[in-house]
Protein backbone atom coordinates (compact mmCIF):
# COMPACT_ATOMS: atom_id res chain seq x y z
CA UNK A 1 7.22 -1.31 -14.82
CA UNK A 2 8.68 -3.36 -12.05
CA UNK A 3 9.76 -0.94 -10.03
CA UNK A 4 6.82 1.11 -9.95
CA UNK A 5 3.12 -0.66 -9.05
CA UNK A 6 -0.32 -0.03 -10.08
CA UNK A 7 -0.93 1.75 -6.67
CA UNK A 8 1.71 3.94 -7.21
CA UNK A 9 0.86 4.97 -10.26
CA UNK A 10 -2.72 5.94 -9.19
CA UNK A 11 -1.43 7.93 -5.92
CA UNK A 12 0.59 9.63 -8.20
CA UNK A 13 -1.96 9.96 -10.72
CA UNK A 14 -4.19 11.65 -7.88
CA UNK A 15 -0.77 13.74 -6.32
CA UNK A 16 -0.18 15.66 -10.10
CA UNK A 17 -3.96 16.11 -10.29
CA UNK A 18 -3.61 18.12 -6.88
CA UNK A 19 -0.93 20.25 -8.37
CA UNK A 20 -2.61 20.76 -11.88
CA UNK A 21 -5.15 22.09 -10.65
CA UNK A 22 -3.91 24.38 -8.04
CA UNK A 23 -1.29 25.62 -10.97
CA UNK A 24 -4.45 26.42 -13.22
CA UNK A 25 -5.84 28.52 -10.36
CA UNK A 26 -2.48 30.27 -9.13
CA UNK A 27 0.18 30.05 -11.86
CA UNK A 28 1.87 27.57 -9.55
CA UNK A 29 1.89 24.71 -7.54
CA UNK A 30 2.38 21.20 -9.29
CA UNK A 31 6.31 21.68 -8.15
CA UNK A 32 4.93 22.64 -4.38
CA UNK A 33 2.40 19.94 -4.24
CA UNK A 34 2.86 17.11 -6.05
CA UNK A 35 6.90 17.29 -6.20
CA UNK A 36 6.49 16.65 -2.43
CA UNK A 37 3.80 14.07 -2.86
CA UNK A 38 5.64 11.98 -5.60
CA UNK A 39 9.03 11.83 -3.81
CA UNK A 40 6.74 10.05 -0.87
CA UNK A 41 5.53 7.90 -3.46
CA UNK A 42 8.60 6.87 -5.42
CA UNK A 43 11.71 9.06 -5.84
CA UNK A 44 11.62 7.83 -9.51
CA UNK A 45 8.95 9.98 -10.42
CA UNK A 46 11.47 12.92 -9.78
CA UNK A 47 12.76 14.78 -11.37
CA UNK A 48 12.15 14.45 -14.86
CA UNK A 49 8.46 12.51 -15.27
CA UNK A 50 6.84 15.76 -13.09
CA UNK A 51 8.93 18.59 -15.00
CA UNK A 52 7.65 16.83 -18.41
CA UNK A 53 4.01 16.38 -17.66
CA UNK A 54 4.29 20.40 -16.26
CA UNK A 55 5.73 21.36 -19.78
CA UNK A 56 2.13 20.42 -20.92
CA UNK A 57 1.24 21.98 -18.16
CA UNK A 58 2.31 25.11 -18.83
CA UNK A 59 1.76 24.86 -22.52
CA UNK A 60 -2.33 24.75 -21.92
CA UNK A 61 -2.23 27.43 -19.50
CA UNK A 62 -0.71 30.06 -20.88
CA UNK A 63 -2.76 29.54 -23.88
CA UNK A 64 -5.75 30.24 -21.92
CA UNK A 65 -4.24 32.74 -20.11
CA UNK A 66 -2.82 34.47 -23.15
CA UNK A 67 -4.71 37.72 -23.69
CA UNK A 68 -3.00 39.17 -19.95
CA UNK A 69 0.40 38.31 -20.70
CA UNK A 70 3.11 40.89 -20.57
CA UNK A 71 6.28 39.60 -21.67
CA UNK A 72 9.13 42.29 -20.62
CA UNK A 73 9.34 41.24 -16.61
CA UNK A 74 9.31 37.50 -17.79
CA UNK A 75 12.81 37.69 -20.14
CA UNK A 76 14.73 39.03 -17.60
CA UNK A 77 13.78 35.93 -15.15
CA UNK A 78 14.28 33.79 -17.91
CA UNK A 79 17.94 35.54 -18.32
CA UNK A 80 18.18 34.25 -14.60
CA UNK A 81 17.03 30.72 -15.36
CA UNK A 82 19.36 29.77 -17.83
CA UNK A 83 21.81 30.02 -15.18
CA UNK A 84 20.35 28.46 -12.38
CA UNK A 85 19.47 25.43 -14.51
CA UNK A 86 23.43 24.84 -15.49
CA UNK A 87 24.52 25.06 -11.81
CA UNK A 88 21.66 22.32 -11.44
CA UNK A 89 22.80 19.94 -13.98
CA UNK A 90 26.54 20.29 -12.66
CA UNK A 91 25.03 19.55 -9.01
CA UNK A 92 22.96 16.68 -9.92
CA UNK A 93 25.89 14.97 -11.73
CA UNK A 94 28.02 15.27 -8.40
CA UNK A 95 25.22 14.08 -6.07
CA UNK A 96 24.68 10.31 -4.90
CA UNK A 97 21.26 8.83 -4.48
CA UNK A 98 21.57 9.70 -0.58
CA UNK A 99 22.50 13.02 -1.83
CA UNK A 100 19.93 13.69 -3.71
CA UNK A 101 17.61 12.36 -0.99
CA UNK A 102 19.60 15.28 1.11
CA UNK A 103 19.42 17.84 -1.36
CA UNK A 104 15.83 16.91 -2.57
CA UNK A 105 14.73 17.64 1.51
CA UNK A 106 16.93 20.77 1.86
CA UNK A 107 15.40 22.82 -1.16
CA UNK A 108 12.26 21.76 -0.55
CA UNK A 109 12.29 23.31 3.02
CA UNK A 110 14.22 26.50 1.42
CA UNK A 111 11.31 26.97 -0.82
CA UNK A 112 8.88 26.77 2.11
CA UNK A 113 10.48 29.22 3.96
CA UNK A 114 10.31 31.34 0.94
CA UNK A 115 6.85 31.10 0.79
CA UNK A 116 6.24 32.53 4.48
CA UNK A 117 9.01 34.45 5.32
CA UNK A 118 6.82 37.15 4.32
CA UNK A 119 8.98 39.27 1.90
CA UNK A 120 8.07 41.21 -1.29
CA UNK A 121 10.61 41.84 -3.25
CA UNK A 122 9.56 44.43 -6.26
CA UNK A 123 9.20 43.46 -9.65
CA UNK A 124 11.71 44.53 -11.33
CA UNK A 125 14.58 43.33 -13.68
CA UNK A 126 17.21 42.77 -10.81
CA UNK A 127 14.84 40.94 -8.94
CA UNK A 128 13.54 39.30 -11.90
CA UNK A 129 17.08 37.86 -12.92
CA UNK A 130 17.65 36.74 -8.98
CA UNK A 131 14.17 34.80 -8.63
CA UNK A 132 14.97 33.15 -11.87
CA UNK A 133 17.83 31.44 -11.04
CA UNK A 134 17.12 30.21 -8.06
CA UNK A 135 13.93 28.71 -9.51
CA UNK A 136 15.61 27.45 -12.46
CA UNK A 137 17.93 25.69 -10.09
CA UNK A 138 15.32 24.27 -7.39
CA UNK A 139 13.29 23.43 -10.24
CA UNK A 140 15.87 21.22 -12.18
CA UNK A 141 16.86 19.64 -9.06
CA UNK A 142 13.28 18.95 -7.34
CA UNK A 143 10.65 19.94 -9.72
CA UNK A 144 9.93 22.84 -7.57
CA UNK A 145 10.56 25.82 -8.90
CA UNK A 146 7.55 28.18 -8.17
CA UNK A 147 8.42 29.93 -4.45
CA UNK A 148 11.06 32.07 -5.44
CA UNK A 149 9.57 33.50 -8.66
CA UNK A 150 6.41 33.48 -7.25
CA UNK A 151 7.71 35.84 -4.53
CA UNK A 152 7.78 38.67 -7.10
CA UNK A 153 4.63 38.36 -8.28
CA UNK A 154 2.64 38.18 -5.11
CA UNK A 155 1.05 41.73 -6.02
CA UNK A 156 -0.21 41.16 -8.76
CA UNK A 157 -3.59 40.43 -9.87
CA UNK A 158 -4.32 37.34 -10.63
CA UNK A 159 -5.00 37.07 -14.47
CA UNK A 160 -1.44 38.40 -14.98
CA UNK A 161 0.62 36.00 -12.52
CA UNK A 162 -1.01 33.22 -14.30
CA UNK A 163 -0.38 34.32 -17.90
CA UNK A 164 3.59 35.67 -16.47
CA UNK A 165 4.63 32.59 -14.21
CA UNK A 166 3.00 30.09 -17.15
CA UNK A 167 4.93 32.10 -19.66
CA UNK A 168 7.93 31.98 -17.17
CA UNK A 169 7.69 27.87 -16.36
CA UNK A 170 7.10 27.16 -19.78
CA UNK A 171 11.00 28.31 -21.12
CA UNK A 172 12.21 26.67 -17.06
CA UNK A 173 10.29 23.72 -17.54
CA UNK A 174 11.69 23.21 -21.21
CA UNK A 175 15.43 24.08 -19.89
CA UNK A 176 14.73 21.72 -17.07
CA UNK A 177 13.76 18.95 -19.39
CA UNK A 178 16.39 19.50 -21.97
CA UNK A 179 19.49 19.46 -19.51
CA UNK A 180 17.76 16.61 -17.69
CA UNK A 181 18.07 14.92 -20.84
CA UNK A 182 21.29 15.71 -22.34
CA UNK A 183 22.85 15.10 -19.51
CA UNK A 184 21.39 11.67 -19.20
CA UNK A 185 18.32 12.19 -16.29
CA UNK A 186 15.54 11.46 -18.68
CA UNK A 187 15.42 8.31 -20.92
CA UNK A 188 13.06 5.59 -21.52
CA UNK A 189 11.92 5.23 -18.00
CA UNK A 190 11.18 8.48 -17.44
CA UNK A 191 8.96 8.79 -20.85
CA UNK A 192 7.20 5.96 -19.39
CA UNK A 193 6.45 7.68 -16.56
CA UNK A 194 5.21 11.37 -18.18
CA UNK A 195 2.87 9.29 -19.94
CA UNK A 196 1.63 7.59 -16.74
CA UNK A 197 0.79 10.52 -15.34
CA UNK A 198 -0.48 12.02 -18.04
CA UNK A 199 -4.48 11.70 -16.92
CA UNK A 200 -3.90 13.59 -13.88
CA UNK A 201 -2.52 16.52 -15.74
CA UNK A 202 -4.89 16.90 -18.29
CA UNK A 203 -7.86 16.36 -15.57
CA UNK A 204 -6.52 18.80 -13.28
CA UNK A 205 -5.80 21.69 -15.63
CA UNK A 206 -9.50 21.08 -16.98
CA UNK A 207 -10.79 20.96 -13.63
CA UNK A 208 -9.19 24.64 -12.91
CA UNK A 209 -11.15 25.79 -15.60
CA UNK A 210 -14.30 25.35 -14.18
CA UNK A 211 -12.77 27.14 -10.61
CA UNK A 212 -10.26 29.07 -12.10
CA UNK A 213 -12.35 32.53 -10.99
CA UNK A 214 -14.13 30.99 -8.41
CA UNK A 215 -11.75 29.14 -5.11
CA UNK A 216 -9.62 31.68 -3.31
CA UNK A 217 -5.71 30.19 -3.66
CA UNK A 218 -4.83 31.65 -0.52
CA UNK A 219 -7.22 29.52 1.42
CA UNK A 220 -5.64 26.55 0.58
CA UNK A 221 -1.66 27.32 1.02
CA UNK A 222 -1.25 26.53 4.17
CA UNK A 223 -2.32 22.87 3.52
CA UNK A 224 0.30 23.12 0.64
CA UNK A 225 3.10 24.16 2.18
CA UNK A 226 2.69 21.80 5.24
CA UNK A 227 2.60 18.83 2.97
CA UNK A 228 6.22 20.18 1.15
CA UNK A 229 7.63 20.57 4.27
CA UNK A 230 6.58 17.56 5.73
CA UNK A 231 8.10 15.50 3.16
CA UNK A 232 11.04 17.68 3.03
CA UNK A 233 11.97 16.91 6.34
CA UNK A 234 10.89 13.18 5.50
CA UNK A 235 13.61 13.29 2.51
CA UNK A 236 16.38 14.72 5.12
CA UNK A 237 15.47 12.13 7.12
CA UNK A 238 15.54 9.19 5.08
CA UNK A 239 19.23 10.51 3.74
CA UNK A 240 20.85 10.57 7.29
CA UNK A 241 19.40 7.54 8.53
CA UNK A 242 22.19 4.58 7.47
């Protein structure tokens, strides 16, 4: 396309491999990696190309992640989601391209704090309903939707929060997409785009299989969440400047 070049494509290509791969190890992380990452590269590639390619995402996980799913604590954050993804669709329709820019910068540094404030909230329905929503809305908006529901699942193990959070992303991600279309987010362009970025999906996620048991997730947040909030502040910046 015209607006998007071949060296975009490939840095992006290489950005949603980052994030497939780190989601096949933790349950998250394609929103808190390569949401951050694309937005450098071209704000087109947000929202919708990212939150399609991690529907796929999400689909191939959880299918090998099936046997430790446990389904109860996921409704009641999907309960949660459905809401949070409304507000998003009314917000996004108000919001100018600066705005967005604005908005974009301002969640993403929200769901960085989230991530080392050091809470831990207990898994429970309440909770559950809470963390849904707001990642249903910070995921519509920015593709990021994996701090705040990731908060309540930071106990436990790690065959579970995979299997929960893919189980979880799957019905956000599909919400996401849906309201992003219907309301007039996604069309041709974007399609264009999920397919672009297709390879670096599908290459990630089969790259996690081979590490899935085997690289610590921990070790490698801290790189993660400085990149989001680098480029979150980059976003704020780029709004206020005239």
């Amino acid at each position: 396309m015209d607006d998007i070049t071949l060296l975009q494509l490939l840095l992006a290509n290489l950005a949603i491999f980052a994030g497939a791969f780190l989601q096949g190890l933790a349950g998250y992380g394609i929103g808190t990696l390569s949401a951050p990452l694309l937005f450098l590269i071209s704000p087109l590639l947000l929202p919708g190309p990212l939150i399609l390619n991690a529907v796929l995402l999400t689909v191939l996980i959880l299918w090998r992640s099936r046997a430790s799913l446990s389904f109860r604590p996921v409704r009641f954050a999907i309960g949660g989601d459905i809401v949070g993804t409304l507000l998003a669709v009314v917000t996004l329709a108000m919001l100018t391209p600066k705005g967005f820019e604005l908005a974009f910068g301002i969640l993403i540094l929200l769901a960085v704090t989230l991530s080392v404030i050091g809470i831990h909230p207990a898994l429970n329905p309440r909770n559950s309903v809470i963390a849904g929503a707001a990642s249903g809305y910070m995921g519509t908006i920015t593709a990021v939707g994996g701090p705040p529901i990731a908060l309540i699942y930071q106990n436990e193990t790690g065959p579970v929060v995979r299997a929960n959070l893919s189980a979880f992303f799957l019905f956000a991600s599909l919400a996401s997409a849906a309201a992003l279309f219907f309301s007039g987010f996604i069309g041709p362009r974007e399609w264009w785009l999920f397919a672009a970025l297709l390879p670096g999906t599908l290459i990630g996620f089969l790259a996690s299989g081979h590490l899935v048991n085997r690289i610590p997730f921990g070790a490698l947040r801290p790189i993660i969440l400085g990149i989001a909030a680098i480029a979150g502040l980059s976003a704020i910046i780029k709004a206020l400047l005239p």
